[in-house]
N, C-alpha and C. Protein backbone atom coordinates (compact mmCIF):
# COMPACT_ATOMS: atom_id res chain seq x y z
N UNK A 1 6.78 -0.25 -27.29
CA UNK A 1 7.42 -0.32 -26.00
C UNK A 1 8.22 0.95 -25.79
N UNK A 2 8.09 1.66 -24.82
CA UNK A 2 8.12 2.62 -24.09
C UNK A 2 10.19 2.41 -24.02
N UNK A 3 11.24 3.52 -24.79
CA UNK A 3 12.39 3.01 -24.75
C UNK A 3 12.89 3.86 -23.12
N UNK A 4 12.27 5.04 -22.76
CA UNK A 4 12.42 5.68 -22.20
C UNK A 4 12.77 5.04 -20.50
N UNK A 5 14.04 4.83 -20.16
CA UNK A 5 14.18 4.50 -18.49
C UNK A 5 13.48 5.25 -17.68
N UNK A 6 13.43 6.30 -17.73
CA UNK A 6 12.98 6.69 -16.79
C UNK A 6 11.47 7.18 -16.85
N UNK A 7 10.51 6.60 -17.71
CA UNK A 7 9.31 6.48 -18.36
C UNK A 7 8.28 6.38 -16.81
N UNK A 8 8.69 5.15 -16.09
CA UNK A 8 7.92 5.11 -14.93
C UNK A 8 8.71 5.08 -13.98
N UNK A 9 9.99 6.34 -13.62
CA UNK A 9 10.51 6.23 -12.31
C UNK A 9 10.24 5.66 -11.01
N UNK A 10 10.80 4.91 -10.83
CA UNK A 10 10.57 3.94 -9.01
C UNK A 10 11.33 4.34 -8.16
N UNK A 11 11.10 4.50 -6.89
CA UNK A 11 11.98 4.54 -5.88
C UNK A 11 13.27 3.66 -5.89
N UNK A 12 14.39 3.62 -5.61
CA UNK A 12 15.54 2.44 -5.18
C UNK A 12 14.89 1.36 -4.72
N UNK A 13 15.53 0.14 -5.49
CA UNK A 13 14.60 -0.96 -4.82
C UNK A 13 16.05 -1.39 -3.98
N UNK A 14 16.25 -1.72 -2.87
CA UNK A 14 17.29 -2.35 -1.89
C UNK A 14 17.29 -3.53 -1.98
N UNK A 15 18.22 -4.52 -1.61
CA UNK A 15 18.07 -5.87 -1.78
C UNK A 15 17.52 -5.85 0.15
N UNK A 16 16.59 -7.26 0.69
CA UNK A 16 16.78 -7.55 2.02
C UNK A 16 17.96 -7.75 2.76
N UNK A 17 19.16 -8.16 1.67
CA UNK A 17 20.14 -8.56 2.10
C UNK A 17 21.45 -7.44 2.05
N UNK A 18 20.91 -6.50 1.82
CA UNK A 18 21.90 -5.41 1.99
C UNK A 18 22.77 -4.99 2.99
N UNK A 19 22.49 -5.36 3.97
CA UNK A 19 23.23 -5.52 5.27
C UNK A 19 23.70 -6.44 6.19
N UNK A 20 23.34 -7.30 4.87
CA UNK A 20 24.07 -8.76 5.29
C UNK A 20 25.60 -8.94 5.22
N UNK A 21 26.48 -9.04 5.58
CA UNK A 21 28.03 -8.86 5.22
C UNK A 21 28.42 -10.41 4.40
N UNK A 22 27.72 -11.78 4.83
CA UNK A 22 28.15 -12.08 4.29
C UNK A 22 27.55 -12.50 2.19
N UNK A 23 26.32 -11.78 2.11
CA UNK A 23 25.95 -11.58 1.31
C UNK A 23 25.92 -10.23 0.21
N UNK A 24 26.61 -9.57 1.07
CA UNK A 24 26.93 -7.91 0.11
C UNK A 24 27.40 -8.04 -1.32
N UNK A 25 28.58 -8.51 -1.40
CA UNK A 25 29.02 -8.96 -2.78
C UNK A 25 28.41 -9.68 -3.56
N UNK A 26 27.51 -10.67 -3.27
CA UNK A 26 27.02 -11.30 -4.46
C UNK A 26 25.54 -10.55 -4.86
N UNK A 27 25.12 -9.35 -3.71
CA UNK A 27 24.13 -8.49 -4.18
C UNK A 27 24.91 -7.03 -5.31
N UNK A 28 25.71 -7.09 -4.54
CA UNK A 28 26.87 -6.11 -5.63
C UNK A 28 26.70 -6.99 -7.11
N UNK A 29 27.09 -7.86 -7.03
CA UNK A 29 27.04 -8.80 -8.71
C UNK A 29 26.35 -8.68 -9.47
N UNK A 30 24.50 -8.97 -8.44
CA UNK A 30 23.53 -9.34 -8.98
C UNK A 30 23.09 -8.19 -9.74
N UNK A 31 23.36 -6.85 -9.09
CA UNK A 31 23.02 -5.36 -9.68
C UNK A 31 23.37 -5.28 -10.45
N UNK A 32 24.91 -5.44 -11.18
CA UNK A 32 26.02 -5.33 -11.50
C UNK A 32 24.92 -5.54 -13.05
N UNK A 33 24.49 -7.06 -12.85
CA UNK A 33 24.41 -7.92 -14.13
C UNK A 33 23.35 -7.56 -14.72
N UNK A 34 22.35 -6.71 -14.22
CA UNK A 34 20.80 -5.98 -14.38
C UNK A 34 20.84 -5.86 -15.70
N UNK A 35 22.09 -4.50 -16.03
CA UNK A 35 21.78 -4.19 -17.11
C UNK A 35 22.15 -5.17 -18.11
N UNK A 36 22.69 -5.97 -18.09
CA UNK A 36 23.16 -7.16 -19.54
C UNK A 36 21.62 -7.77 -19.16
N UNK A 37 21.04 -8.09 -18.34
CA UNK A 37 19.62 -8.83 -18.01
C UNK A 37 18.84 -7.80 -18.70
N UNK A 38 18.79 -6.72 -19.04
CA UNK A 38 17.45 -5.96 -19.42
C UNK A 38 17.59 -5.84 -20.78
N UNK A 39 18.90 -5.72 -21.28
CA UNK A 39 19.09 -5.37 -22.69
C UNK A 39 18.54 -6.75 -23.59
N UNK A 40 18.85 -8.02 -23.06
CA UNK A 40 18.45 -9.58 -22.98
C UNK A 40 17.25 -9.12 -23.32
N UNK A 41 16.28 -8.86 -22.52
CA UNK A 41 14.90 -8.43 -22.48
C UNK A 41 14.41 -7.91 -23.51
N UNK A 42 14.80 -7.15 -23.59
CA UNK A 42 14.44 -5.90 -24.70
C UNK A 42 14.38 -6.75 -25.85
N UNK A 43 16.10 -7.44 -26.22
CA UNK A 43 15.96 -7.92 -27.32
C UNK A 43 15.61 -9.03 -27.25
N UNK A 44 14.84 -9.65 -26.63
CA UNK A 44 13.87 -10.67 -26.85
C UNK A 44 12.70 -10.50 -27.18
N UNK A 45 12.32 -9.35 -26.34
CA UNK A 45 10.92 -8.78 -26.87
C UNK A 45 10.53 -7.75 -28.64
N UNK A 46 11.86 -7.72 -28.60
CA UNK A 46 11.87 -7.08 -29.68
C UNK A 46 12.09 -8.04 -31.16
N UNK A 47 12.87 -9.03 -30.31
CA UNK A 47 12.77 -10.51 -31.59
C UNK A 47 11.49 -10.85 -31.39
N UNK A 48 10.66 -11.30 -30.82
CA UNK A 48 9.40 -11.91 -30.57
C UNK A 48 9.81 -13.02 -30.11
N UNK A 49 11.25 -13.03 -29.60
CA UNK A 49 11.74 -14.56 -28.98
C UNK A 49 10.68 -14.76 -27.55
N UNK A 50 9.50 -15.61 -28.06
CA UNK A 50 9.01 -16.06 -26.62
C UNK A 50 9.82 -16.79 -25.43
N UNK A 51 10.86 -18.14 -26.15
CA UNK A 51 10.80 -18.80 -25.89
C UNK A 51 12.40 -18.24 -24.59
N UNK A 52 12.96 -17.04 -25.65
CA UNK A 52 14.09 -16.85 -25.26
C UNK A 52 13.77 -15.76 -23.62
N UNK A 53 12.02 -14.78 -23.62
CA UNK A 53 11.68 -13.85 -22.55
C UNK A 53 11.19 -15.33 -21.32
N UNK A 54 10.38 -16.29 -22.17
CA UNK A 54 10.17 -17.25 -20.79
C UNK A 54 11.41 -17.75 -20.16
N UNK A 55 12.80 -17.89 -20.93
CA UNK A 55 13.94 -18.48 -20.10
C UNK A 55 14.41 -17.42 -18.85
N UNK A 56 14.29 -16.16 -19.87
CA UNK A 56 14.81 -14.98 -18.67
C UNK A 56 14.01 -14.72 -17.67
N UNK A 57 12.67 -14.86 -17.89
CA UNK A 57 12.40 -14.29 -16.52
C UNK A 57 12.05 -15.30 -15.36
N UNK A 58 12.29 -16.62 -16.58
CA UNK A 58 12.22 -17.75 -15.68
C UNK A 58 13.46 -17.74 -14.13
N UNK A 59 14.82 -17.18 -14.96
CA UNK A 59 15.78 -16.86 -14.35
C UNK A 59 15.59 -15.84 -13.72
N UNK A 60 15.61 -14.80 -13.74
CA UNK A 60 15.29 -13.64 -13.17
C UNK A 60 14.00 -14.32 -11.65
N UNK A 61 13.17 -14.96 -12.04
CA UNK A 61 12.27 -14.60 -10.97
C UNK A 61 12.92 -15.59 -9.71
N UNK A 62 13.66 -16.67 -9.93
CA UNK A 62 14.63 -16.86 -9.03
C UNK A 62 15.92 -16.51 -8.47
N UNK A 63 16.75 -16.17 -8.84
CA UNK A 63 17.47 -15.35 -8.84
C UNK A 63 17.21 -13.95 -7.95
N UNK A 64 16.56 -13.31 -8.27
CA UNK A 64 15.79 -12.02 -7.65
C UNK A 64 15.74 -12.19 -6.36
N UNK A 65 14.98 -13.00 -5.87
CA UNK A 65 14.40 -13.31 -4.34
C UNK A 65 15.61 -13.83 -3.92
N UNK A 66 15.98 -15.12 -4.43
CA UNK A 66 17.41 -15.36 -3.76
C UNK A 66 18.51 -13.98 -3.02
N UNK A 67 18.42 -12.93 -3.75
CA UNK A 67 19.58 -11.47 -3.88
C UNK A 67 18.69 -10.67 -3.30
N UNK A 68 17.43 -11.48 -2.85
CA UNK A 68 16.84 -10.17 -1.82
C UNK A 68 16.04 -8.86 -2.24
N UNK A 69 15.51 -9.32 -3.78
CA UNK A 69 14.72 -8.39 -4.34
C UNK A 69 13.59 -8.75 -5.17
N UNK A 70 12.31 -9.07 -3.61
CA UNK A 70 11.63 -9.65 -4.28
C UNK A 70 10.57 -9.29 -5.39
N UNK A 71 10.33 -7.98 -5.23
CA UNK A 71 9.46 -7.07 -6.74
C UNK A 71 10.31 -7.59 -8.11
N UNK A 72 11.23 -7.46 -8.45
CA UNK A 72 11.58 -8.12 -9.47
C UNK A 72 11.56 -9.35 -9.78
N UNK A 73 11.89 -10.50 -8.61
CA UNK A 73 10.95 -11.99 -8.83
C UNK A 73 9.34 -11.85 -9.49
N UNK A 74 8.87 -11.28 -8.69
CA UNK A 74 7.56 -11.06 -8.46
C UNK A 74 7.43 -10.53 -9.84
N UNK A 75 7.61 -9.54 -10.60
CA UNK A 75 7.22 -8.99 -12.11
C UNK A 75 7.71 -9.94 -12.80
N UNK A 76 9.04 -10.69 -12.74
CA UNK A 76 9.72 -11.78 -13.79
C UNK A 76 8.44 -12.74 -13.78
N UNK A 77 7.92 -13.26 -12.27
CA UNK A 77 6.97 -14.20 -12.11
C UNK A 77 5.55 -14.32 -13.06
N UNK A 78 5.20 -12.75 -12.83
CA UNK A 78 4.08 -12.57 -13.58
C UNK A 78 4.38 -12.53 -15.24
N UNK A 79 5.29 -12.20 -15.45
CA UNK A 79 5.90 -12.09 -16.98
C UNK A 79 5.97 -14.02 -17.58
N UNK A 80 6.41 -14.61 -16.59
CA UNK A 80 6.46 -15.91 -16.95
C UNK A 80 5.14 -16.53 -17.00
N UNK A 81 4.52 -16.68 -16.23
CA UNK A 81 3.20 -16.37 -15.66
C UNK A 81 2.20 -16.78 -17.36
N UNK A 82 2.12 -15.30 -17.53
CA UNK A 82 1.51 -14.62 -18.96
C UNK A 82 2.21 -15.70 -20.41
N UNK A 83 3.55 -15.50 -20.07
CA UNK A 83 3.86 -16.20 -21.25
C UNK A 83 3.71 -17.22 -21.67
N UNK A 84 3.41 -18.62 -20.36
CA UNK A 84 3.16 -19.38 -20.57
C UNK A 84 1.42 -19.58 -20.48
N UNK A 85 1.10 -18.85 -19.74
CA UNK A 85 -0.45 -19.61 -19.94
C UNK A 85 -1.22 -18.75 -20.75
N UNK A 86 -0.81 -17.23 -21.22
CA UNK A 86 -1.74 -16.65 -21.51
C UNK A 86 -1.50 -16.33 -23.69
N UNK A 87 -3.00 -16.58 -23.87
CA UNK A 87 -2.78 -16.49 -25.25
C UNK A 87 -3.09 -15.11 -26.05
N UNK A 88 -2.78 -14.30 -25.42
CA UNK A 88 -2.17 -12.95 -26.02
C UNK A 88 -0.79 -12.75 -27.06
N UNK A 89 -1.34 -11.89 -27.77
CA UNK A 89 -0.49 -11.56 -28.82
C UNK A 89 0.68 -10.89 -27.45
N UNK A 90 2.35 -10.71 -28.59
CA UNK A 90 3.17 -10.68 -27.61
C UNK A 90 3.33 -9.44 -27.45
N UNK A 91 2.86 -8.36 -28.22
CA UNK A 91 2.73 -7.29 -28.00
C UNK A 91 2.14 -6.75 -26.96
N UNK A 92 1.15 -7.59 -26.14
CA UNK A 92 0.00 -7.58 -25.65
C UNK A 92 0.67 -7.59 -24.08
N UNK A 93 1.92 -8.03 -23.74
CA UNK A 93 2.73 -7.99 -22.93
C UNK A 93 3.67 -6.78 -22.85
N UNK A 94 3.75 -6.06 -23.26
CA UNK A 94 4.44 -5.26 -23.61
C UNK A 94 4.83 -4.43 -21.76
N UNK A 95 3.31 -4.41 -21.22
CA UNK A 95 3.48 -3.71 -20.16
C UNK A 95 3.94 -4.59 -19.12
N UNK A 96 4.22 -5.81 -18.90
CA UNK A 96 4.52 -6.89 -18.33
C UNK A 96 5.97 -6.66 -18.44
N UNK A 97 7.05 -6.54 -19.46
CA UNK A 97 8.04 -6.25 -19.90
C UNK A 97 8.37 -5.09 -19.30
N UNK A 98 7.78 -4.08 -19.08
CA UNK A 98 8.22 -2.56 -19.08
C UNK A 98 8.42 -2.82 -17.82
N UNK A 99 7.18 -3.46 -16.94
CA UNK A 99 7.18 -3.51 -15.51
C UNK A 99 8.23 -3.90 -14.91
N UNK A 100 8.38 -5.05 -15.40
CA UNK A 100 10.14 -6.08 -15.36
C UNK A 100 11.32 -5.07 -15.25
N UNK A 101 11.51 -4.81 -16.36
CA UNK A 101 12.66 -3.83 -16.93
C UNK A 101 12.35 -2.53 -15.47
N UNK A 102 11.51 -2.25 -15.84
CA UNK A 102 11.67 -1.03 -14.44
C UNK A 102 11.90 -0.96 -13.32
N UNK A 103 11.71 -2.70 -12.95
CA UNK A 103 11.91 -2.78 -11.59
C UNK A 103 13.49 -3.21 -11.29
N UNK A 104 13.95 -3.62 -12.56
CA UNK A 104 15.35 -4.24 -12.76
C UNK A 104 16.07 -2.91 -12.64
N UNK A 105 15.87 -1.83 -13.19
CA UNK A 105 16.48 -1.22 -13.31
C UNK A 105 16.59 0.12 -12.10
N UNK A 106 15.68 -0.22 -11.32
CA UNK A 106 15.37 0.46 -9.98
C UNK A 106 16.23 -0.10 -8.45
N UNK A 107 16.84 -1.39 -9.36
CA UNK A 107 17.57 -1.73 -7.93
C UNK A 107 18.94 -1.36 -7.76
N UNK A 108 19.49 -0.87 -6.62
CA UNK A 108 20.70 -0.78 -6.40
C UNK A 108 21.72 -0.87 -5.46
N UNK A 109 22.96 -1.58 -5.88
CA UNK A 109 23.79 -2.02 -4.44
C UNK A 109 24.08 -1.32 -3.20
N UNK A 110 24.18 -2.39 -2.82
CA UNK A 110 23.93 -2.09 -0.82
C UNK A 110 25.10 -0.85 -1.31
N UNK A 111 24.37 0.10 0.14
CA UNK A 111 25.68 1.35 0.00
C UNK A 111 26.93 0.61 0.88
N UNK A 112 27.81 1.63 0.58
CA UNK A 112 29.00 1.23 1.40
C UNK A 112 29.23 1.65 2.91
N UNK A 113 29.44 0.52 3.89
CA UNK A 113 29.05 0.96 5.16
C UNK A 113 30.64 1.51 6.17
């Protein structure tokens, strides 16, 4: 697994709700918490904790859309997706993970208006 952030640079992902006033702050949060969410990741994937990457992105892929960012639902989705139905070694996910992580790490809070 690829440790490198900026391995597959993405554009800023925005939340929909970025210009929502009464939703700004809890998209501020949600950014906020990315990185404790990716490091989670990492070291799950790096334990071979299946059980511990299906809880996160179980979380993550709700969560996400709720805060208005739905590419990261959407990769958590497919990550959950894989983990549960698919019988690949876990290594074999690896790019499923990266995808996740990149898109997590591509989002960022509403600017200040």
């Amino acid at each position: 697994m690829d440790s490198n952030p900026d391995a597959e640079a993405r554009p800023p992902l925005h939340s929909a709700y970025e210009n929502d006033p009464d939703l700004r702050d809890l998209v501020v949060l949600f950014v906020d918490e990315l990185d404790r969410r990716v490091d989670s990741i990492r070291q799950a994937f790096l334990a071979e904790d299946v059980a511990a990457l299906q809880r996160i992105s179980h979380q993550l892929k709700g969560a996400a859309g709720g805060y208005g960012f739905e590419p990261i639902g959407d990769a958590a989705a497919r990550l959950e997706y894989e983990l549960l139905h698919d019988e690949a070694e876990l290594s074999a996910l690896a790019e499923r993970v990266e995808d996740l992580i990149s898109c997590c790490r591509s989002a960022v809070p509403p600017a200040d208006h």
